[in-house]
C-alpha atoms as a PDB file:
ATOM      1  CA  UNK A   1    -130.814  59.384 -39.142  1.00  0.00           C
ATOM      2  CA  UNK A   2    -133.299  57.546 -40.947  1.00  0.00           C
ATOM      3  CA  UNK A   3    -134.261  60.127 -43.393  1.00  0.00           C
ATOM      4  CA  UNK A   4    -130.525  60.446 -44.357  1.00  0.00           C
ATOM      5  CA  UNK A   5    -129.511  56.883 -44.869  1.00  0.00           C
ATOM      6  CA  UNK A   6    -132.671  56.854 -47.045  1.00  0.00           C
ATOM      7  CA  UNK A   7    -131.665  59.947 -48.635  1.00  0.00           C
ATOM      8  CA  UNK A   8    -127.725  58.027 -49.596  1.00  0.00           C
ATOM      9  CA  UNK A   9    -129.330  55.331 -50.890  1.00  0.00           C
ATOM     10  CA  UNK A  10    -131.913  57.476 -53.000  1.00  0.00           C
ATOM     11  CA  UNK A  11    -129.208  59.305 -54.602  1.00  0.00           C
ATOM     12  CA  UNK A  12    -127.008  56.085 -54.989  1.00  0.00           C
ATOM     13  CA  UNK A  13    -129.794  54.674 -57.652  1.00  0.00           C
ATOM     14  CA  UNK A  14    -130.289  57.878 -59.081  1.00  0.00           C
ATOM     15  CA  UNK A  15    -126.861  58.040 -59.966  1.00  0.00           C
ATOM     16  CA  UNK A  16    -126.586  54.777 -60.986  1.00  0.00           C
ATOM     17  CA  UNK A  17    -129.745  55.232 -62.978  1.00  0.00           C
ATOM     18  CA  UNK A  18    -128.349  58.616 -65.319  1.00  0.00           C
ATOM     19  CA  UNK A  19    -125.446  56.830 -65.716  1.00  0.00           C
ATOM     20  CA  UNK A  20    -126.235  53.745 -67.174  1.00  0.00           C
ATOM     21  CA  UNK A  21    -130.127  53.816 -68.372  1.00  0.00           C
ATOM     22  CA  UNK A  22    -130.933  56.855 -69.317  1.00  0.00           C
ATOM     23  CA  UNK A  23    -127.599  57.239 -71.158  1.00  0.00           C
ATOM     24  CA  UNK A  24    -127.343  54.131 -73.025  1.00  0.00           C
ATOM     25  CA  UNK A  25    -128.781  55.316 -76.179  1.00  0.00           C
ATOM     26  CA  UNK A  26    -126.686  58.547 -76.235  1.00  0.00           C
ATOM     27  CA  UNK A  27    -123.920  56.430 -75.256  1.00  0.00           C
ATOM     28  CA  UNK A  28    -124.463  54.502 -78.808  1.00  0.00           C
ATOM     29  CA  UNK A  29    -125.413  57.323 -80.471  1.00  0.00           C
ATOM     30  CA  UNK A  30    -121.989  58.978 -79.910  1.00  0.00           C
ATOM     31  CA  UNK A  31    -119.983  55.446 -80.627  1.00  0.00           C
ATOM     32  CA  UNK A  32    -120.170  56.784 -84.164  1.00  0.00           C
ATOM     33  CA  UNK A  33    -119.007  59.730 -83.494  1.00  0.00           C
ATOM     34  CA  UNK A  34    -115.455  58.138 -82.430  1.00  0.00           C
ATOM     35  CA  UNK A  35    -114.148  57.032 -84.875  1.00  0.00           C
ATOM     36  CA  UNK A  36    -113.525  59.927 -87.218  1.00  0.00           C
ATOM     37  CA  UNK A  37    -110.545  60.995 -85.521  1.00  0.00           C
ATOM     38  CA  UNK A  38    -107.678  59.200 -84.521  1.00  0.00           C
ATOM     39  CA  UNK A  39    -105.455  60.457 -86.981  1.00  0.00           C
ATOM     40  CA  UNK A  40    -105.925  63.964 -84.929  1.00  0.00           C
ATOM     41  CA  UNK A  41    -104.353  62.254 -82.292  1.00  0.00           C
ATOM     42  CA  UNK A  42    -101.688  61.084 -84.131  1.00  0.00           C
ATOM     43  CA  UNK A  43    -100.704  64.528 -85.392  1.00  0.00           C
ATOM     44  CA  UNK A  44    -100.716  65.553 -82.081  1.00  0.00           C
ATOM     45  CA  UNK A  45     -98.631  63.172 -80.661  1.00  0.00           C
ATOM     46  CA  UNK A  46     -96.054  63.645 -83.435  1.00  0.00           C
ATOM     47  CA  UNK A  47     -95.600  67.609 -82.594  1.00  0.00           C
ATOM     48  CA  UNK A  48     -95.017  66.536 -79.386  1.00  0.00           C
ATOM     49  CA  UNK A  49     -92.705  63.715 -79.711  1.00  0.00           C
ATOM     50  CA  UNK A  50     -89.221  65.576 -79.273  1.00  0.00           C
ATOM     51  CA  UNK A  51     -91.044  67.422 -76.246  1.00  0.00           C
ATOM     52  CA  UNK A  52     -91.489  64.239 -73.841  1.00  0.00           C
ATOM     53  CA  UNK A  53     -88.261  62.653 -74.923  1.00  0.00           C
ATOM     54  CA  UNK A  54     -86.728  63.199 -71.717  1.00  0.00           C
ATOM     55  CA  UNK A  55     -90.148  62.557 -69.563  1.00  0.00           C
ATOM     56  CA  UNK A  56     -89.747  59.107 -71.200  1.00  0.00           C
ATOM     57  CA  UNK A  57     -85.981  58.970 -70.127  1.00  0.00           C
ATOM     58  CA  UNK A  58     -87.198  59.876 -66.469  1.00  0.00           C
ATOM     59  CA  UNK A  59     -89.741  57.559 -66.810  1.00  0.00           C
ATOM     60  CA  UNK A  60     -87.623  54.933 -67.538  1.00  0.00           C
ATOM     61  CA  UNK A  61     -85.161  56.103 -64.711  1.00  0.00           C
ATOM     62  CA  UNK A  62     -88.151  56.335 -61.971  1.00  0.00           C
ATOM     63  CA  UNK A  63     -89.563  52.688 -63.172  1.00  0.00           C
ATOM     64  CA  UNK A  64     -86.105  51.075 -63.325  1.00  0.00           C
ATOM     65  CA  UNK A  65     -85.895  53.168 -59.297  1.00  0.00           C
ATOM     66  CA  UNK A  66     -89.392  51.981 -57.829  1.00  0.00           C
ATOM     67  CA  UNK A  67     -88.480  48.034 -59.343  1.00  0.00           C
ATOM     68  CA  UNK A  68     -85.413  48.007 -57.358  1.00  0.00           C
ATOM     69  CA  UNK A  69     -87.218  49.303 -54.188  1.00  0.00           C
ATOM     70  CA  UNK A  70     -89.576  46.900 -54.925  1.00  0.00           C
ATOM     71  CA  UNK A  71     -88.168  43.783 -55.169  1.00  0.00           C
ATOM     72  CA  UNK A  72     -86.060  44.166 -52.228  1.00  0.00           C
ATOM     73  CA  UNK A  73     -89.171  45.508 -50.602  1.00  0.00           C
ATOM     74  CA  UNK A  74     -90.862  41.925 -51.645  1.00  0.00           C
ATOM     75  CA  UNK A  75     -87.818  39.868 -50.642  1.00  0.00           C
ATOM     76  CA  UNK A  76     -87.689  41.567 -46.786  1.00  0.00           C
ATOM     77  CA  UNK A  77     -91.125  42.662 -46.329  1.00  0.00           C
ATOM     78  CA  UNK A  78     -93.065  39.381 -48.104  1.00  0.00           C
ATOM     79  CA  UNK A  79     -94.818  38.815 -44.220  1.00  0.00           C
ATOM     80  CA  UNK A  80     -93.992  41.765 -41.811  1.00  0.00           C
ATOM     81  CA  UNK A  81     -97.296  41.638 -40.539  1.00  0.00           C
ATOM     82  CA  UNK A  82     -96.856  42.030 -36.661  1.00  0.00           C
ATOM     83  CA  UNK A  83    -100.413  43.343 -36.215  1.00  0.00           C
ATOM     84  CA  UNK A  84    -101.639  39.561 -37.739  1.00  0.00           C
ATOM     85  CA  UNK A  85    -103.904  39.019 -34.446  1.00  0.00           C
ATOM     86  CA  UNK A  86    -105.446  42.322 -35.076  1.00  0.00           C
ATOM     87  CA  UNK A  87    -105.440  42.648 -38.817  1.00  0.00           C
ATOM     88  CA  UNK A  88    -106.998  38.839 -38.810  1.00  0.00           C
ATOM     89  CA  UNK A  89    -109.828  40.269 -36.663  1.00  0.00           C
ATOM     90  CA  UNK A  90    -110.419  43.117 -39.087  1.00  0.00           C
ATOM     91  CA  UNK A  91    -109.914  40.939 -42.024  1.00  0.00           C
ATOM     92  CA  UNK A  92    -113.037  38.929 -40.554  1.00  0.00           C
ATOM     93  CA  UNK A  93    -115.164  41.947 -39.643  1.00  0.00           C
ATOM     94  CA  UNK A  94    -114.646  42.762 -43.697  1.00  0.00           C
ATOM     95  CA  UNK A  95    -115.646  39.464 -45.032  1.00  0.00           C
ATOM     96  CA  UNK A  96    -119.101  39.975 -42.455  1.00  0.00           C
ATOM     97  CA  UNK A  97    -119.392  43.441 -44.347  1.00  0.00           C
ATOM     98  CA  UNK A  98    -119.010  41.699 -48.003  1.00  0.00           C
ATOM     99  CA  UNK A  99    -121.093  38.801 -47.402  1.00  0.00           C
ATOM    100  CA  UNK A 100    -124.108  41.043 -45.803  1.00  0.00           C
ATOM    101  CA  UNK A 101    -123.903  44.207 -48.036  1.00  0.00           C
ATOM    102  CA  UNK A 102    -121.519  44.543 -50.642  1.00  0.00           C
ATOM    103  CA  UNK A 103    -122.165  40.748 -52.368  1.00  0.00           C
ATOM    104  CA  UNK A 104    -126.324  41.347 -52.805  1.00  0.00           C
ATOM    105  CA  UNK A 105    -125.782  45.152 -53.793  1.00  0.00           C
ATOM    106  CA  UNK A 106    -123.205  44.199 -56.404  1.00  0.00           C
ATOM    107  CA  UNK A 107    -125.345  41.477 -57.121  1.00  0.00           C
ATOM    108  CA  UNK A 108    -128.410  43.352 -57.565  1.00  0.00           C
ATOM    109  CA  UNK A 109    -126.235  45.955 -59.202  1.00  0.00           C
ATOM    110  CA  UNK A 110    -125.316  43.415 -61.824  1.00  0.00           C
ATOM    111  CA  UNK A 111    -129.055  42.165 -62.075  1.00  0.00           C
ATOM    112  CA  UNK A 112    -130.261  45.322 -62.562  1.00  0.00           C
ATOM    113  CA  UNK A 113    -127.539  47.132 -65.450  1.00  0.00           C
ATOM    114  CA  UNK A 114    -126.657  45.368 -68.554  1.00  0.00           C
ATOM    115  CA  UNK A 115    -123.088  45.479 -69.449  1.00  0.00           C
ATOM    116  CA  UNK A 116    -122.720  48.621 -71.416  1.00  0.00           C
ATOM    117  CA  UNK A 117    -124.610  50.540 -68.274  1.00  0.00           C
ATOM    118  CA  UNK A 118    -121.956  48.987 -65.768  1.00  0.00           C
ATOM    119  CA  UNK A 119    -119.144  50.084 -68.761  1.00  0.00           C
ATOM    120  CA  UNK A 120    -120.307  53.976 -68.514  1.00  0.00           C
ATOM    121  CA  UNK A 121    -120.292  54.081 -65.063  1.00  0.00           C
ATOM    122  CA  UNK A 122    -116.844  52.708 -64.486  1.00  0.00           C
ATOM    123  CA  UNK A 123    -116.346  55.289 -67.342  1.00  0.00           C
ATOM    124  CA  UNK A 124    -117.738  58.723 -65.686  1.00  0.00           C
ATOM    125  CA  UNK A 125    -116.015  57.232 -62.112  1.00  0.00           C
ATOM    126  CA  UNK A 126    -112.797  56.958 -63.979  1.00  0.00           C
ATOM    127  CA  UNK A 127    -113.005  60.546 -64.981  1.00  0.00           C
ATOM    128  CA  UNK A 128    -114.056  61.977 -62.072  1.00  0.00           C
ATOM    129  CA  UNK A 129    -110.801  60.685 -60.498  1.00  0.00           C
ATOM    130  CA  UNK A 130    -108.775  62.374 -63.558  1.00  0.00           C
ATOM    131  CA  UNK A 131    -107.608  65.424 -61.580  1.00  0.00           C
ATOM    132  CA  UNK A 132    -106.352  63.248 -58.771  1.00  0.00           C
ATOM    133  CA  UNK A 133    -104.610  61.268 -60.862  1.00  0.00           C
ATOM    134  CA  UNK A 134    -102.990  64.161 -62.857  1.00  0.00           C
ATOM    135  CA  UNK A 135    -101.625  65.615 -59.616  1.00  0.00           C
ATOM    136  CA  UNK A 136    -100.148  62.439 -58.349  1.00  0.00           C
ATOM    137  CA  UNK A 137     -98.370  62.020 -62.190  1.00  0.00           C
ATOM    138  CA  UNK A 138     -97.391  65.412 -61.363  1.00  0.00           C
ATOM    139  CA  UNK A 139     -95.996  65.093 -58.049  1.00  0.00           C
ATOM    140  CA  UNK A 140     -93.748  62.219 -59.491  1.00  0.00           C
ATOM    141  CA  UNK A 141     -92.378  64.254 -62.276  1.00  0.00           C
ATOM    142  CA  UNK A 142     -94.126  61.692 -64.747  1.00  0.00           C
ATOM    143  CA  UNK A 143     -94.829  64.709 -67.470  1.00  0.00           C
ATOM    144  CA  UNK A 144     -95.527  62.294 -70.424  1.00  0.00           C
ATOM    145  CA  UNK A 145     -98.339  60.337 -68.238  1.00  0.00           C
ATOM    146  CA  UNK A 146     -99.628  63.785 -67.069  1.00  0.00           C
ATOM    147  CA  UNK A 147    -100.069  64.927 -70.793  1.00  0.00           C
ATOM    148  CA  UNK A 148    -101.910  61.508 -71.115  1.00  0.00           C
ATOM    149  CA  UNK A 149    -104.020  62.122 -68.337  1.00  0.00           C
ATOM    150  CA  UNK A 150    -105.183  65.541 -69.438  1.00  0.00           C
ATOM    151  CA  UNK A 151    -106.161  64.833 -72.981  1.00  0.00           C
ATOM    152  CA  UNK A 152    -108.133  62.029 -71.490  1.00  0.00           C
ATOM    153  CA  UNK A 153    -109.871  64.448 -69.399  1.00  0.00           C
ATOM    154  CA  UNK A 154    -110.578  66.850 -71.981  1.00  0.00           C
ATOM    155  CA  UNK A 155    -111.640  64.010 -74.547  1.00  0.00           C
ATOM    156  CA  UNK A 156    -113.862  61.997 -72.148  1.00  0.00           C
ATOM    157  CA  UNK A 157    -115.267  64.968 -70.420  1.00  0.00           C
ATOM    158  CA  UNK A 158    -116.675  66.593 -74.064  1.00  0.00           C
ATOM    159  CA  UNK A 159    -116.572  63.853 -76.821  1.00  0.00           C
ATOM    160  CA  UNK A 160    -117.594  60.988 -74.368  1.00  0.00           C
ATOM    161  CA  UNK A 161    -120.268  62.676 -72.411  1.00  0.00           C
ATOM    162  CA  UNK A 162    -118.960  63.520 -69.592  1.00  0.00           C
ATOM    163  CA  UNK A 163    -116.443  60.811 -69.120  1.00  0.00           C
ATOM    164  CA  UNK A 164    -119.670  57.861 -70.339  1.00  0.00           C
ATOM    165  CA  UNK A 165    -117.477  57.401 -73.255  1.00  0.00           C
ATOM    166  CA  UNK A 166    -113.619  56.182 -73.076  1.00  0.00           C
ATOM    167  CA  UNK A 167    -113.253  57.514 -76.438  1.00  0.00           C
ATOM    168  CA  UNK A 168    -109.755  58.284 -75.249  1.00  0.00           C
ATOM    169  CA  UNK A 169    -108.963  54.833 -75.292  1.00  0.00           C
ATOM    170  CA  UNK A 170    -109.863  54.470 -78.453  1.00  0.00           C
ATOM    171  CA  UNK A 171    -107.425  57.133 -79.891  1.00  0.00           C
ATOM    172  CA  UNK A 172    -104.737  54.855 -78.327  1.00  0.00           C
ATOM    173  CA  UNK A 173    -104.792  57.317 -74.762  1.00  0.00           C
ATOM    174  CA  UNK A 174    -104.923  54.336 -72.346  1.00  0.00           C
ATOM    175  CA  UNK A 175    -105.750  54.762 -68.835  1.00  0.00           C
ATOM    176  CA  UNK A 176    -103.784  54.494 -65.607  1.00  0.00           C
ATOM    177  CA  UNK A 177    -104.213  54.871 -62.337  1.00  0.00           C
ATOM    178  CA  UNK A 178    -102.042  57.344 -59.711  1.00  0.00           C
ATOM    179  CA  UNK A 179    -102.526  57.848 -55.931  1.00  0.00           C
ATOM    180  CA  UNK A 180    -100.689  59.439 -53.182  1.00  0.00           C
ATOM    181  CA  UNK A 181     -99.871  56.048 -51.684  1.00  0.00           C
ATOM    182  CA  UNK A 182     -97.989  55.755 -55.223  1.00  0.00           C
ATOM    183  CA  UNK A 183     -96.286  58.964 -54.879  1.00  0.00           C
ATOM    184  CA  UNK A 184     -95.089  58.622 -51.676  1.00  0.00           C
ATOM    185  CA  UNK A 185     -93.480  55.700 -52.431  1.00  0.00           C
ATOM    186  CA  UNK A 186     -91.722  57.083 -55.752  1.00  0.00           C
ATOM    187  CA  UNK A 187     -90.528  59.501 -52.778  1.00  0.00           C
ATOM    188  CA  UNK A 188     -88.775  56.746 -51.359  1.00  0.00           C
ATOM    189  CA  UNK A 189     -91.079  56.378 -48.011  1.00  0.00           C
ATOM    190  CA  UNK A 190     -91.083  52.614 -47.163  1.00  0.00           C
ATOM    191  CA  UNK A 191     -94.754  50.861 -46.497  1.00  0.00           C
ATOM    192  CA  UNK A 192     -94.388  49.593 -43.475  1.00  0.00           C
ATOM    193  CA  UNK A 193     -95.850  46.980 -41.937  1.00  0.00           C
ATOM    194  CA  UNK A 194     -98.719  45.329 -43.528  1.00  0.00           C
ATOM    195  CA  UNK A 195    -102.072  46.712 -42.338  1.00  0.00           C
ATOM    196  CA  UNK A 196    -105.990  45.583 -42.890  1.00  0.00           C
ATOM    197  CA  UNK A 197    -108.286  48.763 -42.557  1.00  0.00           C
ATOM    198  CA  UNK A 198    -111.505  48.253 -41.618  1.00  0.00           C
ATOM    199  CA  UNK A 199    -114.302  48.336 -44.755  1.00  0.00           C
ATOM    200  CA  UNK A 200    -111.005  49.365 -47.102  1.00  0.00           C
ATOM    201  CA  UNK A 201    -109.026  46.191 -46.819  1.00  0.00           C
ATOM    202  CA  UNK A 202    -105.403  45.418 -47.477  1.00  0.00           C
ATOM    203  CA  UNK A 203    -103.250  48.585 -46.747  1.00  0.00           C
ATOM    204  CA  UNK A 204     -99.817  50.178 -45.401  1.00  0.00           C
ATOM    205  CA  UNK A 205     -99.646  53.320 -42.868  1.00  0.00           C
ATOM    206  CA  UNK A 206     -97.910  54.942 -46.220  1.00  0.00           C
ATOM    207  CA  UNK A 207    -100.924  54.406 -47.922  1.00  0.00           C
ATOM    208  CA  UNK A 208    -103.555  54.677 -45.320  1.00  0.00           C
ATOM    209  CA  UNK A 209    -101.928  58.174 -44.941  1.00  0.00           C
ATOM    210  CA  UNK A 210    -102.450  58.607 -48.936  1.00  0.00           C
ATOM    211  CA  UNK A 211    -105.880  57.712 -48.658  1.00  0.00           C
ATOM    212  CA  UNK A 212    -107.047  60.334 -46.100  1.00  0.00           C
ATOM    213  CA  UNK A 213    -105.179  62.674 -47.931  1.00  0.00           C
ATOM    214  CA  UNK A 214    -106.462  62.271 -51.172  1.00  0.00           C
ATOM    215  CA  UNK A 215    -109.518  63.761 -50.689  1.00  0.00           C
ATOM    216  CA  UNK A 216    -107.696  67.527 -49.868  1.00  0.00           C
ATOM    217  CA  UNK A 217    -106.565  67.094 -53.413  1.00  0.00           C
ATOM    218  CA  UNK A 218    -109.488  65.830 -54.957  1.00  0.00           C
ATOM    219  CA  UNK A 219    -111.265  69.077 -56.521  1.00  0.00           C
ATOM    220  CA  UNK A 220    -114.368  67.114 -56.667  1.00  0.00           C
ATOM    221  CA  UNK A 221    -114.612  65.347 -53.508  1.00  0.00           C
ATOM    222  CA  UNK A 222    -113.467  69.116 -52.365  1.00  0.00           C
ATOM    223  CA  UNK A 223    -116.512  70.848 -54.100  1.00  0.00           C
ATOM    224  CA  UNK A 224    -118.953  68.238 -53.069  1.00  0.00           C
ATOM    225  CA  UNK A 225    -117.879  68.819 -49.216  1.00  0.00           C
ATOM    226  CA  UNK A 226    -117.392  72.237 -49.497  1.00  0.00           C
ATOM    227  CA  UNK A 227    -121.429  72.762 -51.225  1.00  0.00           C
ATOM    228  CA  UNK A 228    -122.719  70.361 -48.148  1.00  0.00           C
ATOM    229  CA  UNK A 229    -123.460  67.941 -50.642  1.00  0.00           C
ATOM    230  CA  UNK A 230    -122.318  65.386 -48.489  1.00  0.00           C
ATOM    231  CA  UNK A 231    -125.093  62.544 -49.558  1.00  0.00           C
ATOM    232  CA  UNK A 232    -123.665  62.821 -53.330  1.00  0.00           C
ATOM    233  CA  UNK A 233    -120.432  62.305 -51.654  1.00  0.00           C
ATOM    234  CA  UNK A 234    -121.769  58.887 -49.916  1.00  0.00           C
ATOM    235  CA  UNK A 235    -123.422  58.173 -53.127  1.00  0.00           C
ATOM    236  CA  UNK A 236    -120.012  58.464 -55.104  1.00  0.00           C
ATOM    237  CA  UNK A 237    -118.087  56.404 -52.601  1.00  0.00           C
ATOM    238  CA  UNK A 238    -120.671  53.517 -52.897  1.00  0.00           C
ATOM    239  CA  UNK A 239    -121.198  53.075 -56.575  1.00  0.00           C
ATOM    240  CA  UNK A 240    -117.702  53.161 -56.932  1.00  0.00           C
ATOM    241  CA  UNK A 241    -117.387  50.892 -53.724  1.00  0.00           C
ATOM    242  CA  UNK A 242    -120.335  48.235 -55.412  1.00  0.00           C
ATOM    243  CA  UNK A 243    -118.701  48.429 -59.339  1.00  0.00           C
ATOM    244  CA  UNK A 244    -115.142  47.672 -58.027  1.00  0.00           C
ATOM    245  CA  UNK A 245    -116.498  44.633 -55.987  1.00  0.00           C
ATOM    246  CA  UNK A 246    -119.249  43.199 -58.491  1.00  0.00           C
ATOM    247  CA  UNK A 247    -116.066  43.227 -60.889  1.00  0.00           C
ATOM    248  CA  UNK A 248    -113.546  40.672 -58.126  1.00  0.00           C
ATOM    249  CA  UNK A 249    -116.159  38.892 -56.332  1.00  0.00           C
ATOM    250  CA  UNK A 250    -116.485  35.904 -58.206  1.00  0.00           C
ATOM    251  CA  UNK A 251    -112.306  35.941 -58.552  1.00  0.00           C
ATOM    252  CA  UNK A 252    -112.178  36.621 -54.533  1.00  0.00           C
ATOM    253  CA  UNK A 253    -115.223  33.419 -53.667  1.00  0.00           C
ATOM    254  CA  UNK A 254    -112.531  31.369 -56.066  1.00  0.00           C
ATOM    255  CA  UNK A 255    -109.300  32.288 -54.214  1.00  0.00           C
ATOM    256  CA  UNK A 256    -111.100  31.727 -50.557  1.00  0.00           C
ATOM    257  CA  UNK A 257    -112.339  28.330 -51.780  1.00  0.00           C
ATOM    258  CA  UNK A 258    -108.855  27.421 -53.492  1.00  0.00           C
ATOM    259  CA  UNK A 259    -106.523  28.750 -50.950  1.00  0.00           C
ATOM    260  CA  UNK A 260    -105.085  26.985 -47.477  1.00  0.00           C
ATOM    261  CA  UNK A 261    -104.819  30.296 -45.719  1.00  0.00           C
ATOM    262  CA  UNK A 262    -107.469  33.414 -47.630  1.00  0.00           C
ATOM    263  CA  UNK A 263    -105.777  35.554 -45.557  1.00  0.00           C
ATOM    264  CA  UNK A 264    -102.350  35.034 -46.466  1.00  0.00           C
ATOM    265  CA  UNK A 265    -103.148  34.263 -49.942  1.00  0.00           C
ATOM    266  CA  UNK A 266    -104.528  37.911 -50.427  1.00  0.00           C
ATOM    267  CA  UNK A 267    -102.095  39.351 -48.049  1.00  0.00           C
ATOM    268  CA  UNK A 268     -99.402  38.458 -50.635  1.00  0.00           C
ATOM    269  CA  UNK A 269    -101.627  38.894 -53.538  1.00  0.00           C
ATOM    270  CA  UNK A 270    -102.223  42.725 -52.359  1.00  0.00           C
ATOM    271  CA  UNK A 271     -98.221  43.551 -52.281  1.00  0.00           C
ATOM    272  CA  UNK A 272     -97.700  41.995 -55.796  1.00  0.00           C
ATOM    273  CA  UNK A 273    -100.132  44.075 -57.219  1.00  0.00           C
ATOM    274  CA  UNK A 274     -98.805  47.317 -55.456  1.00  0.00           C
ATOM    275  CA  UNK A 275     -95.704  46.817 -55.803  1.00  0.00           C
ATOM    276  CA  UNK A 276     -96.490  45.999 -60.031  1.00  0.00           C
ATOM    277  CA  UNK A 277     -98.678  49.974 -59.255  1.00  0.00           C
ATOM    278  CA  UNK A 278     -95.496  51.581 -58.075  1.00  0.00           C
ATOM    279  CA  UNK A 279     -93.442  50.411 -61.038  1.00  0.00           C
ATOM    280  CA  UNK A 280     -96.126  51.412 -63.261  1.00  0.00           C
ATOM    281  CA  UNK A 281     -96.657  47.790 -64.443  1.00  0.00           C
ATOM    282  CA  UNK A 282     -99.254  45.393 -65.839  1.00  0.00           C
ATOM    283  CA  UNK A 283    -101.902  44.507 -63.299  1.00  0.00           C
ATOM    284  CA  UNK A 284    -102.895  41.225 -64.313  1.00  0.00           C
ATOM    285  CA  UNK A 285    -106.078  39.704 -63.101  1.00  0.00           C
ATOM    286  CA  UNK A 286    -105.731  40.209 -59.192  1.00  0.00           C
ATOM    287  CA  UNK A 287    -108.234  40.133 -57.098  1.00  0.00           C
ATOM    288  CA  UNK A 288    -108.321  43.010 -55.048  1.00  0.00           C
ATOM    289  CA  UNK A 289    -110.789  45.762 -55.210  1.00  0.00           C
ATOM    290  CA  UNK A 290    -109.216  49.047 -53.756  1.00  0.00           C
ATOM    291  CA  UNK A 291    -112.623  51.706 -53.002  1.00  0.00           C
ATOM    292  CA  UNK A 292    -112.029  55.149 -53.380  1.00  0.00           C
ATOM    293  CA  UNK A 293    -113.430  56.934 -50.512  1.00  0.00           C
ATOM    294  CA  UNK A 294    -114.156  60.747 -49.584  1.00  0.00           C
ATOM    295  CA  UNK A 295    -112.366  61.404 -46.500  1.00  0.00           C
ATOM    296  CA  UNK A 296    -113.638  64.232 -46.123  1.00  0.00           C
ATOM    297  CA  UNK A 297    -117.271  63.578 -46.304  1.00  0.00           C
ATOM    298  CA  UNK A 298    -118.989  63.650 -43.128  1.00  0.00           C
ATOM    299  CA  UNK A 299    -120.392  59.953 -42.920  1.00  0.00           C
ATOM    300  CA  UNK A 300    -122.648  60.693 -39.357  1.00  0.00           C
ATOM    301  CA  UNK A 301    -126.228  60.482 -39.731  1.00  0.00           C
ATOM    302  CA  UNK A 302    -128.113  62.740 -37.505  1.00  0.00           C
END
């Protein structure tokens, strides 16, 4: 047991380590490599213009959809929280878990990586989560985001090292993020009642069912599980777990001290922003960290 927790850990700084130290100075080596080629971007997108048309009018049809369902789904459904006793327990066992372990490692993961090193792992996380996300743009028939999401995979993955680089961003490809949750719900499946998962946070069953079947679509998380490389896996899920949080901390100890009721506060705050996820909107500056976890890894030391 010991020897495997140790093991987690181990890789969880190694990771962290190629990703941010060792690769800062090929990370600014390659920043002038950028630049030389937007306008081959350009002339793509212009040969494909008259292609996506119509994924832009469906787009526009599935956004105008999802706001609908949304806003009567945050008109009726702005409490529905019948579990409260249970989800306030929960909610409490969480704020133990971030006050004891996921505040000092995102703290010490702050200490420890400069800015750019924190940038390039969000970076190579992002990417990994590319097929995932193309699927799910798939699944909802959004073929204009899917083309998006694939030259950002094939741009970040080669030109930016592996996904260390957003050089996609930079030719005007701008990230977005996809899950099954999200799908579902373009699907029409309602979320339910509102539910607080233990270490994960604010959910729904429809998107607690998302999250455990993510994973089966995740070619990466399937690799790593199918290769018994099930300590990468852990390693993964808690970089990703300690960059999301070291990025909302400060913005969640501001809401707890500034709010009547935390609870409530980011109960509500958590359906805003899914609900602005479904309809493919602007984020904003909320608060919540949402960690991407391998279902599928087995988690039991032995």
């Amino acid at each position: 047991m010991l020897n495997q927790a140790i093991s987690s850990m181990a890789i969880t700084f190694i990771i962290t380590a190629l990703l941010s130290a060792s690769s800062l100075a090929a990370v600014k080596d390659a920043q002038t490599l950028i630049d030389f080629a937007p306008h081959v971007h350009e002339g793509s997108k212009e040969s494909r213009s008259i292609l996506f048309q119509v994924a832009e009018k469906k787009h526009n049809k599935k956004a105008y959809q999802t706001s609908r369902a949304g806003d009567t789904a945050g008109t009726s459904n702005d409490v529905n929280d019948p579990l409260e006793p249970i989800n306030r327990v929960t909610f409490q066992f969480n704020e133990i878990v971030h006050a004891i372990i996921l505040r000092p490692l995102a703290e010490l993961y702050q200490l420890i990586l400069p800015d750019e090193g924190r940038i390039a792992v969000r970076n190579f996380l992002k990417n990994l989560r590319s097929p995932v996300i193309l699927a799910n743009d798939l699944l909802q028939g959004e073929t204009d985001r899917a083309w998006t999401t694939t030259q950002r995979m094939a741009i970040n993955t080669t030109l930016g090292l592996g996904g260390l680089l957003d050089v996609a961003d930079k030719w005007g490809l701008k990230s977005h993020s996809e899950d099954l949750g999200q799908t579902l719900a373009v699907w029409g499946i309602q979320d339910g009642f509102y539910l607080v998962l233990p270490i994960f946070g604010p959910s729904n069953p429809r998107d607690a069912v998302g999250k455990f079947v993510t994973s089966y679509i995740d070619p990466v998380s399937y690799w790593l599980d199918n290769t018994h490389r099930d300590d990468w896996s852990m390693a993964r899920t808690v970089v990703g777990a300690i960059d999301d949080f070291a990025g909302v901390m400060n913005d969640l100890q501001k809401l707890k001290e500034t709010s009547v009721d935390y609870y409530a506060a980011l109960r509500s705050i958590s359906r805003q922003k899914r609900n602005t996820e479904i309809r493919n909107g602007e984020l904003g500056d909320a608060p919540i960290f949402d960690l991407k976890y391998d279902f599928d890894a087995d988690l039991t030391f032995q």
